[in-house]
Structures are given as structure tokens and as C-alpha cells.
C-alpha atoms as a PDB file:
ATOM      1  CA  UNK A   1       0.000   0.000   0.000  1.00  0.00           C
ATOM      2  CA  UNK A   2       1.066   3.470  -0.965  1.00  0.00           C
ATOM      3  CA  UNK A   3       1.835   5.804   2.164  1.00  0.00           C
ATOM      4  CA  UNK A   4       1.179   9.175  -0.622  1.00  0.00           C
ATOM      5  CA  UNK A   5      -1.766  11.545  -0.175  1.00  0.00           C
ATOM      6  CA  UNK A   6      -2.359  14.673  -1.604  1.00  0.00           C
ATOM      7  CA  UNK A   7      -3.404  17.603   0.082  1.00  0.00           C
ATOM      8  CA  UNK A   8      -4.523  21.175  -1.044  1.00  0.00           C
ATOM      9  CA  UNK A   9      -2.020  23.843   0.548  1.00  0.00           C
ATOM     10  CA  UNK A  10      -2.699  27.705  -0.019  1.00  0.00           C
ATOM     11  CA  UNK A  11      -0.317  28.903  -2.531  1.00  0.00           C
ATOM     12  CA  UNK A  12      -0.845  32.815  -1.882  1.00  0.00           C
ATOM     13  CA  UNK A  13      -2.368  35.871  -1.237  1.00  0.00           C
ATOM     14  CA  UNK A  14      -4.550  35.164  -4.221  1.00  0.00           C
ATOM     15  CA  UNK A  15      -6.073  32.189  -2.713  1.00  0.00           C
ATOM     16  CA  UNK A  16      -5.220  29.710  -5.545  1.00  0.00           C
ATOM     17  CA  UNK A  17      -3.961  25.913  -4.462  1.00  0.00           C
ATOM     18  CA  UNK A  18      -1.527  24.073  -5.824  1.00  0.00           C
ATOM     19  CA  UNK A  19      -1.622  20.220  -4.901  1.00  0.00           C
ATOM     20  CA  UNK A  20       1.567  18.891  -3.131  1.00  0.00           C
ATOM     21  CA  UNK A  21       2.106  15.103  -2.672  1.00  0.00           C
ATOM     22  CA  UNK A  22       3.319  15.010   0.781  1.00  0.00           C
ATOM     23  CA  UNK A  23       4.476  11.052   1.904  1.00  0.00           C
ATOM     24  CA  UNK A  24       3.626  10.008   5.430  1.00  0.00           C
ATOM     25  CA  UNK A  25       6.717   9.165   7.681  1.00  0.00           C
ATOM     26  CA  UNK A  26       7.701   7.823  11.213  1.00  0.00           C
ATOM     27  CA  UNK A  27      11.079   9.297  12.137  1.00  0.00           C
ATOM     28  CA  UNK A  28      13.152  11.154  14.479  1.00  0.00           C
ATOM     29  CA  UNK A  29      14.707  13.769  13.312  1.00  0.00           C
ATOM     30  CA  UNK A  30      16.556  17.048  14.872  1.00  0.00           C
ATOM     31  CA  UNK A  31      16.097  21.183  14.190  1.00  0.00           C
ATOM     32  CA  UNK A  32      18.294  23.919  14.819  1.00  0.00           C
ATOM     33  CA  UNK A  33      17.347  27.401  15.098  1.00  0.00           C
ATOM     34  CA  UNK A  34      20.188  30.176  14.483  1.00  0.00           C
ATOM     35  CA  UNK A  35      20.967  30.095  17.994  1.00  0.00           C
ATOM     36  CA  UNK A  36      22.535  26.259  17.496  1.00  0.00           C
ATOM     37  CA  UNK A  37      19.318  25.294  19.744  1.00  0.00           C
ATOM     38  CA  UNK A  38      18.488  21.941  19.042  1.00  0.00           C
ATOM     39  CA  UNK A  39      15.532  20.018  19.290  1.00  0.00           C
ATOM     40  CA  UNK A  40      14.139  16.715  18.953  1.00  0.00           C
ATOM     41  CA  UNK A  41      10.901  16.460  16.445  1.00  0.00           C
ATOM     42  CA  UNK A  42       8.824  13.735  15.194  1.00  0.00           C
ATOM     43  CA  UNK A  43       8.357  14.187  11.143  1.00  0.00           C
ATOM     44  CA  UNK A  44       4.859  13.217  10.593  1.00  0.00           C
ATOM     45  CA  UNK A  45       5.037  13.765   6.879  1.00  0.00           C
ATOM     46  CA  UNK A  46       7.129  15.253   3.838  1.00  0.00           C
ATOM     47  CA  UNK A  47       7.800  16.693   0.442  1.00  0.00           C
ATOM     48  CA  UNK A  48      10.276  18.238  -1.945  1.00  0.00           C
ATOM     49  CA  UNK A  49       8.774  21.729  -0.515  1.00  0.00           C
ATOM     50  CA  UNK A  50       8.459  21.080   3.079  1.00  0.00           C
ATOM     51  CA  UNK A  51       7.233  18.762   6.295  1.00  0.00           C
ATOM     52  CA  UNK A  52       5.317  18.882   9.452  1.00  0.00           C
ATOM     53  CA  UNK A  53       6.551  18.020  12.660  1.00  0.00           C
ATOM     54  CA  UNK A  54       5.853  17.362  16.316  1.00  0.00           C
ATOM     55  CA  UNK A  55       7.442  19.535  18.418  1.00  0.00           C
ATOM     56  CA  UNK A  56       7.444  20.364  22.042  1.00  0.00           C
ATOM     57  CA  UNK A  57       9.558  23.211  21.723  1.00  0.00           C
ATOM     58  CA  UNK A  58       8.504  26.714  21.180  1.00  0.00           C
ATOM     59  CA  UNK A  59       9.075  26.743  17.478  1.00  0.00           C
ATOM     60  CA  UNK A  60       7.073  29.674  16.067  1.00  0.00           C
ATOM     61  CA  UNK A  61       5.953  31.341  12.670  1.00  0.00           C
ATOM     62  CA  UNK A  62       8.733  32.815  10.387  1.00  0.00           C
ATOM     63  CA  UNK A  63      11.660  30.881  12.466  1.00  0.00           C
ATOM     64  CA  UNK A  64      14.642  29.817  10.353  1.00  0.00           C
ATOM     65  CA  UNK A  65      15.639  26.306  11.154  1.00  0.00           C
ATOM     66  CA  UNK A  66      17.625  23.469  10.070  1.00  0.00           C
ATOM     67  CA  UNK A  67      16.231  19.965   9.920  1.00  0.00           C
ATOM     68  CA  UNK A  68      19.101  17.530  10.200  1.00  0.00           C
ATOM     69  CA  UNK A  69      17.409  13.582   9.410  1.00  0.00           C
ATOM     70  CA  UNK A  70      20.013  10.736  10.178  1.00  0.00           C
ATOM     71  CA  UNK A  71      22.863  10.635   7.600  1.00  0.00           C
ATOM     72  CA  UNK A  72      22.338  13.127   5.899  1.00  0.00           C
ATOM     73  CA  UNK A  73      23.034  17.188   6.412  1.00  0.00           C
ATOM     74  CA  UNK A  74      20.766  20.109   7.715  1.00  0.00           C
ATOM     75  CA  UNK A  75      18.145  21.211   5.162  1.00  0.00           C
ATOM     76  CA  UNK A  76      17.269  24.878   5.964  1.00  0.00           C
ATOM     77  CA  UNK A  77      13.648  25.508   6.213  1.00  0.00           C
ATOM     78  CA  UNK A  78      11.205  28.186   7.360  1.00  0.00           C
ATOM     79  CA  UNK A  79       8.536  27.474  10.097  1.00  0.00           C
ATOM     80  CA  UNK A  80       5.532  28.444   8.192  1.00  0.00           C
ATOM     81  CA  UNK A  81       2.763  27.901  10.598  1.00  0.00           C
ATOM     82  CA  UNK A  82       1.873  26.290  14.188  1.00  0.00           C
ATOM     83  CA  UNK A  83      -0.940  24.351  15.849  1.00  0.00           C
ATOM     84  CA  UNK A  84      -0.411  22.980  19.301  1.00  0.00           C
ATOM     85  CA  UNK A  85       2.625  20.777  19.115  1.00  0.00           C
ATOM     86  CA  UNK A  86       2.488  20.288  15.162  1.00  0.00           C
ATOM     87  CA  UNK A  87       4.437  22.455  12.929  1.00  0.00           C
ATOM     88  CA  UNK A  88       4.594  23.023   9.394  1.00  0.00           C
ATOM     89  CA  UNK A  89       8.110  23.854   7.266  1.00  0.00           C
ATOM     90  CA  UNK A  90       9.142  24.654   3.644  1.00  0.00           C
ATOM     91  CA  UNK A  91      12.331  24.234   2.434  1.00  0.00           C
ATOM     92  CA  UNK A  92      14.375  27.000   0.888  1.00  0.00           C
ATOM     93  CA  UNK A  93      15.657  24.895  -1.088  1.00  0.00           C
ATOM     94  CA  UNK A  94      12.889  21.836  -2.973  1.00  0.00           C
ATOM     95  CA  UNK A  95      14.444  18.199  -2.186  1.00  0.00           C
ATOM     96  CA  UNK A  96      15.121  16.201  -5.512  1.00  0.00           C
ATOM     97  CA  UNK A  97      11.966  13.501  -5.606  1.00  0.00           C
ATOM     98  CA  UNK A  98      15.005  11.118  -5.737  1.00  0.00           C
ATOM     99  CA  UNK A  99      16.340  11.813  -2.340  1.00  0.00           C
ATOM    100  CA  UNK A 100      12.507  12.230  -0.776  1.00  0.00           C
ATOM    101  CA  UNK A 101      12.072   9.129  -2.353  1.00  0.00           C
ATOM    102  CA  UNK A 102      15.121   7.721  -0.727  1.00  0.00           C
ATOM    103  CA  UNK A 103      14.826   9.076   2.844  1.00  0.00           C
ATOM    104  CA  UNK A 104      10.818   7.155   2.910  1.00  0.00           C
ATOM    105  CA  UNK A 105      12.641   4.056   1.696  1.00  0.00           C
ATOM    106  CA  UNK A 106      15.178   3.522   3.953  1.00  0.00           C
ATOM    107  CA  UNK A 107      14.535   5.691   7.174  1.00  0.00           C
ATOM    108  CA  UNK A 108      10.555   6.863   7.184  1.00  0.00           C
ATOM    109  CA  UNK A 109       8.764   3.974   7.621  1.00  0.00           C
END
């Protein structure tokens, strides 16, 4: 069984959508913020443009942060939005679909 949904994220002020595949995941992973805080999260899902998190930690709106999942190096996101303990990120920089596709093979399941 296939792990993929699709959801409908705002894409702007204009209020058009743009579907993003996001792939549900089980990990561990770590953030940094700018002041080398780090934190333990839960990634709860992901795409090339982003992922949402558990986090205890007061992680808010606009923060830069760096998500660092096992073996490979920090990919530097933006918190875009909070509720409770979930967060949401995007990447400033998309993922190649080859390396998403690689991280839910071998660590996010």
C-alpha cells in the first residue's frame, strides 16, 4: 500500500492551491534554530517543498531552522505555521523527488 496523499495547501495571497504530494513518515529527526538550539521532532510527513513536525519546543511562525534527518546534512527551512505541538516547514531549497524518495525508503517507515 502506498503511504502518498495529496493535500490542497494555499499557494498565496490570491487564494489559488496548488496540490503537493506530501508522503507520510515515522522518524526522528533534529532542528536547529540560528541560535545552534536543538531540538528533537517527530516528522509526521514530507515533500520536496516542506514537512510537518511534532514539536514540544517553542518553534514559532517565520523561524529559520535546520532539519538535520540521520545521515544526511541540515536542510534549511522556514517554520511556516503552528498548531499545538504540530508544525509546518518549507524548504528553501525543494528536495530532488530522488532523495525524498530515498529518505521514505530507507529511514521513514
Amino acid at each position: 500500500m502506498d503511504a502518498r496523499t495529496f493535500e490542497f495547501v494555499p499557494a498565496g495571497p490570491l487564494g489559488e492551491s496548488r496540490r503537493q504530494e506530501r508522503v507520510a513518515v515515522a522518524m526522528t529527526a533534529r532542528l536547529r534554530d540560528r541560535a545552534s538550539n536543538k531540538y528533537d521532532v517527530h516528522l509526521l510527513d514530507l515533500s520536496v517543498t516542506g514537512f510537518r513536525a511534532e514539536a514540544h519546543q517553542a518553534l514559532d511562525k517565520d523561524m529559520i531552522v535546520w532539519l538535520t534527518i540521520p545521515g544526511m546534512q541540515g536542510l534549511e527551512a522556514t517554520v511556516a505555521w503552528r498548531r499545538g505541538k504540530i508544525i509546518g516547514c518549507h524548504f528553501r531549497q525543494p528536495l530532488y523527488p530522488a532523495v525524498l524518495d530515498h529518505i521514505v525508503r530507507t529511514l521513514g517507515r
